[in-house]
C-alpha atoms as a PDB file:
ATOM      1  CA  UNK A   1     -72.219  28.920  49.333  1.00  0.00           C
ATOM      2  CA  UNK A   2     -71.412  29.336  46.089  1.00  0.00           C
ATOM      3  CA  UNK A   3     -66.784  29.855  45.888  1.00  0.00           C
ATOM      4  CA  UNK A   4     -66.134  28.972  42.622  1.00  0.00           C
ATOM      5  CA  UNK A   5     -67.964  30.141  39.308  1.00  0.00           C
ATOM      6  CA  UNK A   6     -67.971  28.993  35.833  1.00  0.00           C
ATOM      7  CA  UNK A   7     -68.744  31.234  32.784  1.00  0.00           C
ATOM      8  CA  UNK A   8     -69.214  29.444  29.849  1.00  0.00           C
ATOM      9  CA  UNK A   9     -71.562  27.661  27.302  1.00  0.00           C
ATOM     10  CA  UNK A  10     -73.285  24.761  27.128  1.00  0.00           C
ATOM     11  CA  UNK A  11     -75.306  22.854  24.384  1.00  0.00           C
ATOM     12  CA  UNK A  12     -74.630  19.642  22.607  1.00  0.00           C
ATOM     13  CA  UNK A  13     -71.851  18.273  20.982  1.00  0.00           C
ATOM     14  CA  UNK A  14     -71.917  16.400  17.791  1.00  0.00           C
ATOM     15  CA  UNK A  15     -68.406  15.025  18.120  1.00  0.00           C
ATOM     16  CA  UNK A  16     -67.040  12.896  14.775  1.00  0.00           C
ATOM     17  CA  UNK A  17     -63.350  11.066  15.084  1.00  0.00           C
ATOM     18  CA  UNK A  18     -61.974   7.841  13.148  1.00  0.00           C
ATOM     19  CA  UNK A  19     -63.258   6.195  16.690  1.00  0.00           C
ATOM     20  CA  UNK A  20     -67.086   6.922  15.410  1.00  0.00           C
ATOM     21  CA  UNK A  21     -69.552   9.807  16.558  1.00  0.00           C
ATOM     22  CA  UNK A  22     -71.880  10.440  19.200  1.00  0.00           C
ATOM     23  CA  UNK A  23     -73.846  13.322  20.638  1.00  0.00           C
ATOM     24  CA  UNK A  24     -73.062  14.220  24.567  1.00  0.00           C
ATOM     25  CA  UNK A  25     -73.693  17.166  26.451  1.00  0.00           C
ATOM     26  CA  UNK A  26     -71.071  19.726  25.870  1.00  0.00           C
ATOM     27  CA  UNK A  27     -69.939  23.368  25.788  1.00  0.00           C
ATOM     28  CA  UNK A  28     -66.877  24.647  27.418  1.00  0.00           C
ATOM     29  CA  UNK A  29     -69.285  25.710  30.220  1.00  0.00           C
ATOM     30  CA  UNK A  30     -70.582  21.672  30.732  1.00  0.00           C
ATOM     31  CA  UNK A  31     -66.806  20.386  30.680  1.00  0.00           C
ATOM     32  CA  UNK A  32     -65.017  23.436  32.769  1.00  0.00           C
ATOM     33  CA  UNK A  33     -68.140  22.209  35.555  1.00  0.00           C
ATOM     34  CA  UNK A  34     -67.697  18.541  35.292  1.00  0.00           C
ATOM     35  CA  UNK A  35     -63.544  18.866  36.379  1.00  0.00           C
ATOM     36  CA  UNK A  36     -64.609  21.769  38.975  1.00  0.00           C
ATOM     37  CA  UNK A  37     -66.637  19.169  40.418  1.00  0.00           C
ATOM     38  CA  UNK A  38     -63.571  17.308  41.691  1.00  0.00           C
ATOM     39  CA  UNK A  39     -64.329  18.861  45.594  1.00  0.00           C
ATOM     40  CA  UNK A  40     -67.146  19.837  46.570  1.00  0.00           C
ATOM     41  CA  UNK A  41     -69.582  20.502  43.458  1.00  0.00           C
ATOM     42  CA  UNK A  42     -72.555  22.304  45.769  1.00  0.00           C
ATOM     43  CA  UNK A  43     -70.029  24.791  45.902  1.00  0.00           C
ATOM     44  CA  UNK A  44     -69.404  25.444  42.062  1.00  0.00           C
ATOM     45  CA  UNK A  45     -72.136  27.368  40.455  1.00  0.00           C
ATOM     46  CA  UNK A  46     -72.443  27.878  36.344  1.00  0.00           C
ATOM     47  CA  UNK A  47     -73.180  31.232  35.188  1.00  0.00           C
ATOM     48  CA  UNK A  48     -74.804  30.085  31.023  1.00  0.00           C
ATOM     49  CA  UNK A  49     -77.648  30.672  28.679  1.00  0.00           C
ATOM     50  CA  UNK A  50     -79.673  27.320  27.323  1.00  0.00           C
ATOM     51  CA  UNK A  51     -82.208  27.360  25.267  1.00  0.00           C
ATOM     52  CA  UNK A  52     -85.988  25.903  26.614  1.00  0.00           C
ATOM     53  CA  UNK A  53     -85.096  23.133  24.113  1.00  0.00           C
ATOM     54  CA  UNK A  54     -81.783  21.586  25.879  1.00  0.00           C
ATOM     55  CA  UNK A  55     -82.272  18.323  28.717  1.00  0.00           C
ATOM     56  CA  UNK A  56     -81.069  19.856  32.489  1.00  0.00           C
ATOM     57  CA  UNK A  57     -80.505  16.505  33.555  1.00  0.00           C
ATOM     58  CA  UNK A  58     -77.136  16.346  32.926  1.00  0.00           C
ATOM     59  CA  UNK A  59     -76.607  19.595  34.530  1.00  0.00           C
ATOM     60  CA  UNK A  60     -78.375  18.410  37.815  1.00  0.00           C
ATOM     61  CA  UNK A  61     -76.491  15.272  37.831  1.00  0.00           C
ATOM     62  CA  UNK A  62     -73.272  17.323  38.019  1.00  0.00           C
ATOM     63  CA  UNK A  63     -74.355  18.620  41.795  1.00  0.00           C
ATOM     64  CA  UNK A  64     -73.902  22.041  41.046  1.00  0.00           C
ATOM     65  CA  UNK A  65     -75.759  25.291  41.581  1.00  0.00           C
ATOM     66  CA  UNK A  66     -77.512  26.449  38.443  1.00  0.00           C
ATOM     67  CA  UNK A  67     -79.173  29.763  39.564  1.00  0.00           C
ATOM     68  CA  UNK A  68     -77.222  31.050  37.037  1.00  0.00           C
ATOM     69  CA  UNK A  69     -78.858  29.191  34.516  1.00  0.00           C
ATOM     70  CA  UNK A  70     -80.627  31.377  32.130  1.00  0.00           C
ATOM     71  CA  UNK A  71     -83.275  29.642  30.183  1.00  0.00           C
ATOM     72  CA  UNK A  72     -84.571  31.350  27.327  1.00  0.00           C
ATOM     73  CA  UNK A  73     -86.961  31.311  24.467  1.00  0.00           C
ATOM     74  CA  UNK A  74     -85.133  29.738  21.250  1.00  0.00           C
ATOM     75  CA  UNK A  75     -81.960  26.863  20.410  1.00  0.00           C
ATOM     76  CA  UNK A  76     -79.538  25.721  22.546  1.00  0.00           C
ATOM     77  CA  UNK A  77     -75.867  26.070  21.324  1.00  0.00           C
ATOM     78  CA  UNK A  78     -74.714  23.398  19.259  1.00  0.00           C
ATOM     79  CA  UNK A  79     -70.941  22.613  18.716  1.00  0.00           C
ATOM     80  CA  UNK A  80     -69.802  20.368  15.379  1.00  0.00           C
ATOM     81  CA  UNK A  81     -66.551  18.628  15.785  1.00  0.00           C
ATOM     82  CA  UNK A  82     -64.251  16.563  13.041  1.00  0.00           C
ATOM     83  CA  UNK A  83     -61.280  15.355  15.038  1.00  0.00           C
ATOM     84  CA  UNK A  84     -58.765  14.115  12.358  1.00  0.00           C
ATOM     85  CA  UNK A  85     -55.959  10.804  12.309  1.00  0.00           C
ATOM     86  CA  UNK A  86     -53.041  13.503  12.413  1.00  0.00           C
ATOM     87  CA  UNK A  87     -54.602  15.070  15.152  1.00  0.00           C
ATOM     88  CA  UNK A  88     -56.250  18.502  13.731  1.00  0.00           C
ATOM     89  CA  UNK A  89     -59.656  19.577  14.431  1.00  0.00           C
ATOM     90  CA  UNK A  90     -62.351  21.149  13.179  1.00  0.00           C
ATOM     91  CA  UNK A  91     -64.881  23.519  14.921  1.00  0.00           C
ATOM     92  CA  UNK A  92     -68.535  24.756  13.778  1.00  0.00           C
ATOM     93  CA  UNK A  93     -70.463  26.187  16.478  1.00  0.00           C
ATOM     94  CA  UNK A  94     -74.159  27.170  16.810  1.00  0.00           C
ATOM     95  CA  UNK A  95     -74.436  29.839  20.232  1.00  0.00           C
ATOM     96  CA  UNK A  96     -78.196  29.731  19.594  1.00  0.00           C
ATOM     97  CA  UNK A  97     -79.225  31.820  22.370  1.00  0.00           C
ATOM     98  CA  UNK A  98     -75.982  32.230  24.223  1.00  0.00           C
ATOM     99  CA  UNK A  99     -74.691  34.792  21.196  1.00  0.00           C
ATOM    100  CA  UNK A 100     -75.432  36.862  23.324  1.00  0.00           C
ATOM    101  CA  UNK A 101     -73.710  37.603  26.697  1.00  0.00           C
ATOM    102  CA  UNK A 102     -76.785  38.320  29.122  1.00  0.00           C
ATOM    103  CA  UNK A 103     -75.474  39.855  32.846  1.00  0.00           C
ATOM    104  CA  UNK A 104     -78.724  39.992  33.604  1.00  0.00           C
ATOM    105  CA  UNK A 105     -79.418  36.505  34.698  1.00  0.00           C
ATOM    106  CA  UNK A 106     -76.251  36.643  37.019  1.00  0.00           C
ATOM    107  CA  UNK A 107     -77.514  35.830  40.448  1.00  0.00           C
ATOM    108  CA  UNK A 108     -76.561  38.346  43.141  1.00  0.00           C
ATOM    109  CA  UNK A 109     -75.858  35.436  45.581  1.00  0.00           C
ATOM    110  CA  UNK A 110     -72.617  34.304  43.601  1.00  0.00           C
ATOM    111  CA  UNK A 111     -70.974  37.935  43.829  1.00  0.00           C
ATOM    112  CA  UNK A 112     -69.111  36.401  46.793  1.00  0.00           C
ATOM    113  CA  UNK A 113     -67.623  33.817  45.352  1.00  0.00           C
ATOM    114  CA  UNK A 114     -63.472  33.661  45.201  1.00  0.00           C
ATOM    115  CA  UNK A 115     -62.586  32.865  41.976  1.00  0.00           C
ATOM    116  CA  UNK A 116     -64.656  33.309  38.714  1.00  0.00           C
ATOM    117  CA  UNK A 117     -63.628  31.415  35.210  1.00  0.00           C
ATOM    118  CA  UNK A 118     -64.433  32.108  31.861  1.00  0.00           C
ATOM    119  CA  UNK A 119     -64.306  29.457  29.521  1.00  0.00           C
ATOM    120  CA  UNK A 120     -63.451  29.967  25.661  1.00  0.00           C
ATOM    121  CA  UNK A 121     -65.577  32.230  23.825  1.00  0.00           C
ATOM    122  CA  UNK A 122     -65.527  34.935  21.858  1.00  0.00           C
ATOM    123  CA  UNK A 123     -63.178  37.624  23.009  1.00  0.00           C
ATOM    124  CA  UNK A 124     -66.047  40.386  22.863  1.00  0.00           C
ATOM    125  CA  UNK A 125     -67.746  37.971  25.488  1.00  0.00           C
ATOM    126  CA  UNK A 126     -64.847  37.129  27.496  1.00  0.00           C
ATOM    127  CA  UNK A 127     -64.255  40.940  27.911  1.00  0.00           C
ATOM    128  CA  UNK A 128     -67.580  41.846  28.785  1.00  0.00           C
ATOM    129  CA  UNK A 129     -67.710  39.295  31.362  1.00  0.00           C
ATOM    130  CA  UNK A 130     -64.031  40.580  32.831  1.00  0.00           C
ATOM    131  CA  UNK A 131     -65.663  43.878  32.935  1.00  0.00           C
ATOM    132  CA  UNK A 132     -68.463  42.891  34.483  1.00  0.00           C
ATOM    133  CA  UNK A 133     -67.106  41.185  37.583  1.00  0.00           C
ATOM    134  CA  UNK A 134     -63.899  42.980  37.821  1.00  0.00           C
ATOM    135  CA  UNK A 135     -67.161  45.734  38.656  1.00  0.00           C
ATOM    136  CA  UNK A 136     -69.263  43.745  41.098  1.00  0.00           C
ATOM    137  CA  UNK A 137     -68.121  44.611  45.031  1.00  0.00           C
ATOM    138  CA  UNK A 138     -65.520  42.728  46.631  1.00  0.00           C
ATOM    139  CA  UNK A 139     -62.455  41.019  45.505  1.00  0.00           C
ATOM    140  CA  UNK A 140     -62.314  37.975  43.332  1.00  0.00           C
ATOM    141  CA  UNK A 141     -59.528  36.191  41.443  1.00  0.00           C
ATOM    142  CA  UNK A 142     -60.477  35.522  37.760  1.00  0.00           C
ATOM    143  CA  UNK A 143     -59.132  32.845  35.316  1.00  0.00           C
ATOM    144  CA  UNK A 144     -59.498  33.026  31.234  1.00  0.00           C
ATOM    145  CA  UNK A 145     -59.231  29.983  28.679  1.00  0.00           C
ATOM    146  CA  UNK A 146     -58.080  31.123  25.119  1.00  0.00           C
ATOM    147  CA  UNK A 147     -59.118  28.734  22.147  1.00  0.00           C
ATOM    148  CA  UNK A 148     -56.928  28.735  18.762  1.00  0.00           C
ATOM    149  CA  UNK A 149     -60.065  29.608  16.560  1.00  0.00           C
ATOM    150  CA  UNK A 150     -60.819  32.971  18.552  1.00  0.00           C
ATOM    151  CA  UNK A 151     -56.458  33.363  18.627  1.00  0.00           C
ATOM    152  CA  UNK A 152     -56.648  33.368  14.357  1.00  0.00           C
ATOM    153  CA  UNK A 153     -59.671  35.925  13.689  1.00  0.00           C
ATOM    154  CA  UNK A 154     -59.392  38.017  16.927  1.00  0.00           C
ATOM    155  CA  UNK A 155     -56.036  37.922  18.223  1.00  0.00           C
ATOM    156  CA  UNK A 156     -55.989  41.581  19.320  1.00  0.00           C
ATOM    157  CA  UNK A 157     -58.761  40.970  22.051  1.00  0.00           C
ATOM    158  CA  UNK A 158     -57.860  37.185  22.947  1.00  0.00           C
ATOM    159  CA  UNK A 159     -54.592  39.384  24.078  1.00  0.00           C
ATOM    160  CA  UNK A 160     -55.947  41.733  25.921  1.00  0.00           C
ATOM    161  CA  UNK A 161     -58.746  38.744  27.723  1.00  0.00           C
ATOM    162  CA  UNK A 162     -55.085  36.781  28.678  1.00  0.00           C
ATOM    163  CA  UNK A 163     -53.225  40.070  29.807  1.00  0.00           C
ATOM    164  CA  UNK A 164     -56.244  41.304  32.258  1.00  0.00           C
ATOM    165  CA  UNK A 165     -56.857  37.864  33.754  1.00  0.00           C
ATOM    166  CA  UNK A 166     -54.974  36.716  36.951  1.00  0.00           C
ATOM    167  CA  UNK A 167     -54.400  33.398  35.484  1.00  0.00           C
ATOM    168  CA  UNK A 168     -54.767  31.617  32.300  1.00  0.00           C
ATOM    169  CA  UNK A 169     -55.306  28.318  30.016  1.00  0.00           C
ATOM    170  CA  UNK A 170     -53.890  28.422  26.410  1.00  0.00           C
ATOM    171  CA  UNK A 171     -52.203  25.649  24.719  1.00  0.00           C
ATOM    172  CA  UNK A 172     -49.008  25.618  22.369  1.00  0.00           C
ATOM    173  CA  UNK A 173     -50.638  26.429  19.095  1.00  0.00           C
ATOM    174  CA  UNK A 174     -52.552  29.244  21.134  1.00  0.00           C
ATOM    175  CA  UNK A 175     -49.342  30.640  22.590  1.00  0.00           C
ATOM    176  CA  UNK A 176     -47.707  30.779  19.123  1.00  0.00           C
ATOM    177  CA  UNK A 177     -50.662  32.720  17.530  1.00  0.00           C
ATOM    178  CA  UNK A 178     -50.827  35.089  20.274  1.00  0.00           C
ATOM    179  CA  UNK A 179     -47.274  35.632  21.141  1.00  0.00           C
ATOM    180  CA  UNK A 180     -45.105  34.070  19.121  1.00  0.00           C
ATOM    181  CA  UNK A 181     -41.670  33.812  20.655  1.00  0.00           C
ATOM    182  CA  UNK A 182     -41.783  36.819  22.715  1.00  0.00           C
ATOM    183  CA  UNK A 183     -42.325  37.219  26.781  1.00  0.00           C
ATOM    184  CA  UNK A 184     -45.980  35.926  28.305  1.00  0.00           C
ATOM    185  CA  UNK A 185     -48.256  38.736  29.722  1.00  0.00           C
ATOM    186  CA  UNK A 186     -46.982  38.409  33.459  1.00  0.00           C
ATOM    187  CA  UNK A 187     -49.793  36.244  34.579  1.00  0.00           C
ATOM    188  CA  UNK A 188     -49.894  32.551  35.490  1.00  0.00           C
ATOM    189  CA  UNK A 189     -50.452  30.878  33.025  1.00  0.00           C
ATOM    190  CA  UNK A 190     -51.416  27.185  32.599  1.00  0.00           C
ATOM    191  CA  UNK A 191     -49.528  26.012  28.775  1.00  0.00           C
ATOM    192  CA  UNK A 192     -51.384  22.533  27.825  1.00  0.00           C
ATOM    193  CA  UNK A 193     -49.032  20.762  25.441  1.00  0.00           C
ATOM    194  CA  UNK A 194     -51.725  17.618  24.202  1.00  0.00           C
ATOM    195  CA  UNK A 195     -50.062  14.434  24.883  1.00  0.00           C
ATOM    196  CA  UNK A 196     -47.091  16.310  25.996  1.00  0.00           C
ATOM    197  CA  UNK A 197     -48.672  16.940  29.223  1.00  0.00           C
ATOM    198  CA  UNK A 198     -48.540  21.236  30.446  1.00  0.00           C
ATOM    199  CA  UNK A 199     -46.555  23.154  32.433  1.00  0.00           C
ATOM    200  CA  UNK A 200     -46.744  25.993  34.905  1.00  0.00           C
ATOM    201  CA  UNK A 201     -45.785  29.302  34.436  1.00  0.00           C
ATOM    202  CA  UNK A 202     -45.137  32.155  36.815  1.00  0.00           C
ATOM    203  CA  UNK A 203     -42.205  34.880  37.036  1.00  0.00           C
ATOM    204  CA  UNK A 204     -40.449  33.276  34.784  1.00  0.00           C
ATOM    205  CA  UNK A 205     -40.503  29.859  36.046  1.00  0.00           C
ATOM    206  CA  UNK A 206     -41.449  27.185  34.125  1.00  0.00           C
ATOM    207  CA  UNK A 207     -42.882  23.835  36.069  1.00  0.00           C
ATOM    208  CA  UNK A 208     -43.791  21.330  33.442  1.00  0.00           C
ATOM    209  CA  UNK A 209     -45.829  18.388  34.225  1.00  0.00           C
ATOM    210  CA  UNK A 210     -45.615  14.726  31.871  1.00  0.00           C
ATOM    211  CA  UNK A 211     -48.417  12.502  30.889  1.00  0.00           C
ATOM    212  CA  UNK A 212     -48.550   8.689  29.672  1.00  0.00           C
ATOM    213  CA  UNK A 213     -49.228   7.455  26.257  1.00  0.00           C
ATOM    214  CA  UNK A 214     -52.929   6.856  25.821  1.00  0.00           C
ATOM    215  CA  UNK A 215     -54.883   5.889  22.804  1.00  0.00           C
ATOM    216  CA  UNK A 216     -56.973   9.819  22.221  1.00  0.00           C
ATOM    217  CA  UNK A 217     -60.526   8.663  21.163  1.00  0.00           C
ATOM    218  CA  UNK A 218     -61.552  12.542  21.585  1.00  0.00           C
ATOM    219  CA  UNK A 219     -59.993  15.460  22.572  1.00  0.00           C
ATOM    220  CA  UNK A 220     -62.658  17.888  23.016  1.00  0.00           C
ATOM    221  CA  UNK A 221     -62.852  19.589  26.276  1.00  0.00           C
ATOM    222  CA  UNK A 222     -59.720  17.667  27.483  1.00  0.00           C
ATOM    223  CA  UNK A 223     -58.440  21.176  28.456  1.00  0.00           C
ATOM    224  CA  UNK A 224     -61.758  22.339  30.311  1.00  0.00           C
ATOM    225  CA  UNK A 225     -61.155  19.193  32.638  1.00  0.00           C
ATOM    226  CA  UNK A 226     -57.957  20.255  32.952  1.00  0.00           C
ATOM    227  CA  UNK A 227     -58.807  23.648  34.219  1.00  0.00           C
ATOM    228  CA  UNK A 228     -61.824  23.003  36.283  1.00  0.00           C
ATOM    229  CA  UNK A 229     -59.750  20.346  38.501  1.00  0.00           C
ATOM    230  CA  UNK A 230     -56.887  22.140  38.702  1.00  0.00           C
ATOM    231  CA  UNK A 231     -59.044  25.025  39.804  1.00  0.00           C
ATOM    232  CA  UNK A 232     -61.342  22.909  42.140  1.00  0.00           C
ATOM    233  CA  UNK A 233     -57.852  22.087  43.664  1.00  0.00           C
ATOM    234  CA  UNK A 234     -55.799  25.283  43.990  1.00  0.00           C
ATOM    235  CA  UNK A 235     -59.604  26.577  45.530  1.00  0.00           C
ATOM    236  CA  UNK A 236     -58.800  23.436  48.294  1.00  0.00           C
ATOM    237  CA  UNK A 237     -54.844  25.139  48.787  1.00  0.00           C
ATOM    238  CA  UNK A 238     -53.425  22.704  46.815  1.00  0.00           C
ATOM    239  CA  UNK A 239     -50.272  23.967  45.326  1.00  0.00           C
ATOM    240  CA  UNK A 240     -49.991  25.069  41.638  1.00  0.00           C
ATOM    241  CA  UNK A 241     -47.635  21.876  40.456  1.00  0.00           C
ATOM    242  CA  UNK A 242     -49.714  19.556  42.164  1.00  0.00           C
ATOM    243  CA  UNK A 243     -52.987  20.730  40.950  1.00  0.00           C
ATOM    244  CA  UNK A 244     -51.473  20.555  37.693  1.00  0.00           C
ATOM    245  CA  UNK A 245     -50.297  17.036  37.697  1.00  0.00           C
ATOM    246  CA  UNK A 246     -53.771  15.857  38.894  1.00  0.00           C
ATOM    247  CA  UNK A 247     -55.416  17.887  35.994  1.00  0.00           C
ATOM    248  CA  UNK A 248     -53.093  16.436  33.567  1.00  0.00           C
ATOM    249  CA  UNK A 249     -54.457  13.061  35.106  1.00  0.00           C
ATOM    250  CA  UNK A 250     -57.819  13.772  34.433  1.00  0.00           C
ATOM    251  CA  UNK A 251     -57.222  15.274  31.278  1.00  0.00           C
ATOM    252  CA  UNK A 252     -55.847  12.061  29.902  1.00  0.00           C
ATOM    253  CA  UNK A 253     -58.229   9.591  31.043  1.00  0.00           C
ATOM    254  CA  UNK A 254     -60.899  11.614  29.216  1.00  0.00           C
ATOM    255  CA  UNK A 255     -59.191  11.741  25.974  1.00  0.00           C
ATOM    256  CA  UNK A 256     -59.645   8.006  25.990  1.00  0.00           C
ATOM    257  CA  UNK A 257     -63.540   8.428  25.614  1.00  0.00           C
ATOM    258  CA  UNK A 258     -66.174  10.474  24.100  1.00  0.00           C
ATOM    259  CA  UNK A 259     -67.944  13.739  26.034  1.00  0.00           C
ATOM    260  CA  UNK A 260     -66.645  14.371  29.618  1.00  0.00           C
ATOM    261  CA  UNK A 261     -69.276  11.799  31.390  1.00  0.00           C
ATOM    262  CA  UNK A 262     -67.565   8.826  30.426  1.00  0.00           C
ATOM    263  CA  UNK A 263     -66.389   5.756  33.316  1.00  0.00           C
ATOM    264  CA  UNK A 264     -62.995   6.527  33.171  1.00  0.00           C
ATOM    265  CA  UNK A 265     -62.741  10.295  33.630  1.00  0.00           C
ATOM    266  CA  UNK A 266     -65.413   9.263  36.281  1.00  0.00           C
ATOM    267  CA  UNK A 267     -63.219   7.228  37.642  1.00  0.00           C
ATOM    268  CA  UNK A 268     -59.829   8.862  37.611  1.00  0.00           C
ATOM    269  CA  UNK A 269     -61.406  11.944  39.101  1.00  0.00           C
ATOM    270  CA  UNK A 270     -62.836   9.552  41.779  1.00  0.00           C
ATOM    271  CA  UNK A 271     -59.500   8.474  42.823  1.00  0.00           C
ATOM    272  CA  UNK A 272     -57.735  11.940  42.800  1.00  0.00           C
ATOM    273  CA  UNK A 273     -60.740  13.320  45.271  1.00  0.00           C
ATOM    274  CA  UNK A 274     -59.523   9.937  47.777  1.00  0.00           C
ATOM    275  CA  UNK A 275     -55.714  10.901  47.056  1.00  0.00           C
ATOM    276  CA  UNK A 276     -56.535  14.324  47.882  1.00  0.00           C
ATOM    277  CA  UNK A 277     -58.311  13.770  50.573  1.00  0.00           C
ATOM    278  CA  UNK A 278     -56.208  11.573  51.860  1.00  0.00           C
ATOM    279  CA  UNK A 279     -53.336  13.252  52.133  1.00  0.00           C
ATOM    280  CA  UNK A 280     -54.865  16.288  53.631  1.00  0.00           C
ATOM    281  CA  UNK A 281     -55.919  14.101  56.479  1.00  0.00           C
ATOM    282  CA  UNK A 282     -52.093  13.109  56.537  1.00  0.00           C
ATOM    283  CA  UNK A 283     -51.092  16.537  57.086  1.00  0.00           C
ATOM    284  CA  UNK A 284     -53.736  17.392  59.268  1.00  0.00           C
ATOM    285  CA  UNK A 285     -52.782  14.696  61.732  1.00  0.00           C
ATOM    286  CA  UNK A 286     -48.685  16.172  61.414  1.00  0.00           C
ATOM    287  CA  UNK A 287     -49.315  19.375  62.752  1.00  0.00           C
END
């Protein structure tokens, strides 16, 4: 059964950095899925529109259900990246076939599912697809991800995507576009800081959560890995904090390497599924 959806794109990423350049699978969709798959990926299904042109293979090797996989005639997206030494970035994306939000292809079967998240897009997208499952029967929870390009040229929507979400992903530069120094919309809301680490935020509280010094090699999609695990993890109980400081983990051991498929993302995620398991067993065998 399908518990936990992701709404989001996926193509290719041409990723350049001073570290070099290289092509991976990509799209917020691709590296929202990869951290969700932290658990129990047969449970995480990807609601996404490819192109007959793109390679599934990657998406199969993540385990997931991909019924909501639309495949359609025309390109894939296609996302070019210049990360810089001083640690800006530059964004040119391609939706190809995903321009356009299509509700069609959403399977019936994932209706049930607890929690929904959509990944950065446009606003007009993001809104739709709020609308659209805040209409669908039962109750689900549902989790936005702001990006600083959509913050500049649509601000006024990327506002109203964070205020009607029941939790959400921006990071500092995001924040300041969109609200400056006055209050959050009174939502969680997940605050990624880079190589500051993130922090929690909920009535008022702040929770902040540190990260090591690593060497970034590429930043892209650190803060999809970030969400899907600490989604994948709040989905398994885990508290808020906690989930965070294991997404922060896994957030910083992919910096270290291009695309989200790399051995040590692979690996830290590896050893946060033991931990967690681990110490669920632990408290199992206390009560």
């Amino acid at each position: 059964m399908v518990d936990l959806l992701i709404v989001g794109h996926v193509g290719t990423n041409d990723e350049t950095s001073p570290h070099g350049r290289k092509l991976s699978p990509g799209g917020a969709g691709y590296g929202s899925a990869r951290g969700a798959t932290l658990l129990a990926p047969e449970q995480v299904g990807l609601v996404s529109a490819l192109g007959l042109d793109y390679d599934l293979e990657p998406l199969r090797k993540l385990g997931i259900d991909t019924r909501g996989v639309a495949l359609l005639n025309g390109p894939s997206a296609r996302f070019r990246i210049i990360q810089y030494a001083d640690g800006r970035r530059s964004v040119d994306a391609d939706l190809g076939v995903a321009s356009q939000v299509t509700l069609s292809s959403f399977p019936m079967e994932y209706r049930n599912a607890r929690h929904a998240h959509i990944c950065t897009a446009p606003p007009s997208q993001q809104l739709q697809w709020l609308e659209f499952l805040r209409g669908l029967p039962g109750r689900r929870t549902i989790s936005v991800d702001a990006f600083e390009l959509y913050a500049k040229t649509d601000p006024e929507r990327s506002r109203v995507v964070v205020a009607e979400s029941d939790l959400a992903f921006m990071n500092d530069e995001e924040r300041q576009i969109l609200f400056g120094a006055g209050p959050l919309p009174d939502v969680p809301i997940v605050v990624k800081h880079g190589p500051r680490g993130a922090s929690y935020v909920e009535d008022g509280q702040v929770c902040p959560v540190a990260t090591c010094r690593v060497t970034a090699v590429d930043t892209t999609h650190a803060g999809e890995i970030l969400a899907g695990v600490f989604l994948a993890l709040r989905m398994a109980a885990v508290d808020a904090v906690t989930a965070l400081q294991y997404a922060v983990r896994a957030a910083t051991a992919k910096v270290t390497q291009f695309g989200v498929d790399g051995d040590r993302l692979l690996e830290s995620l590896s050893q946060i599924r033991a931990e967690v398991r681990a110490e669920a067993i632990s408290c199992s065998n206390t009560e």
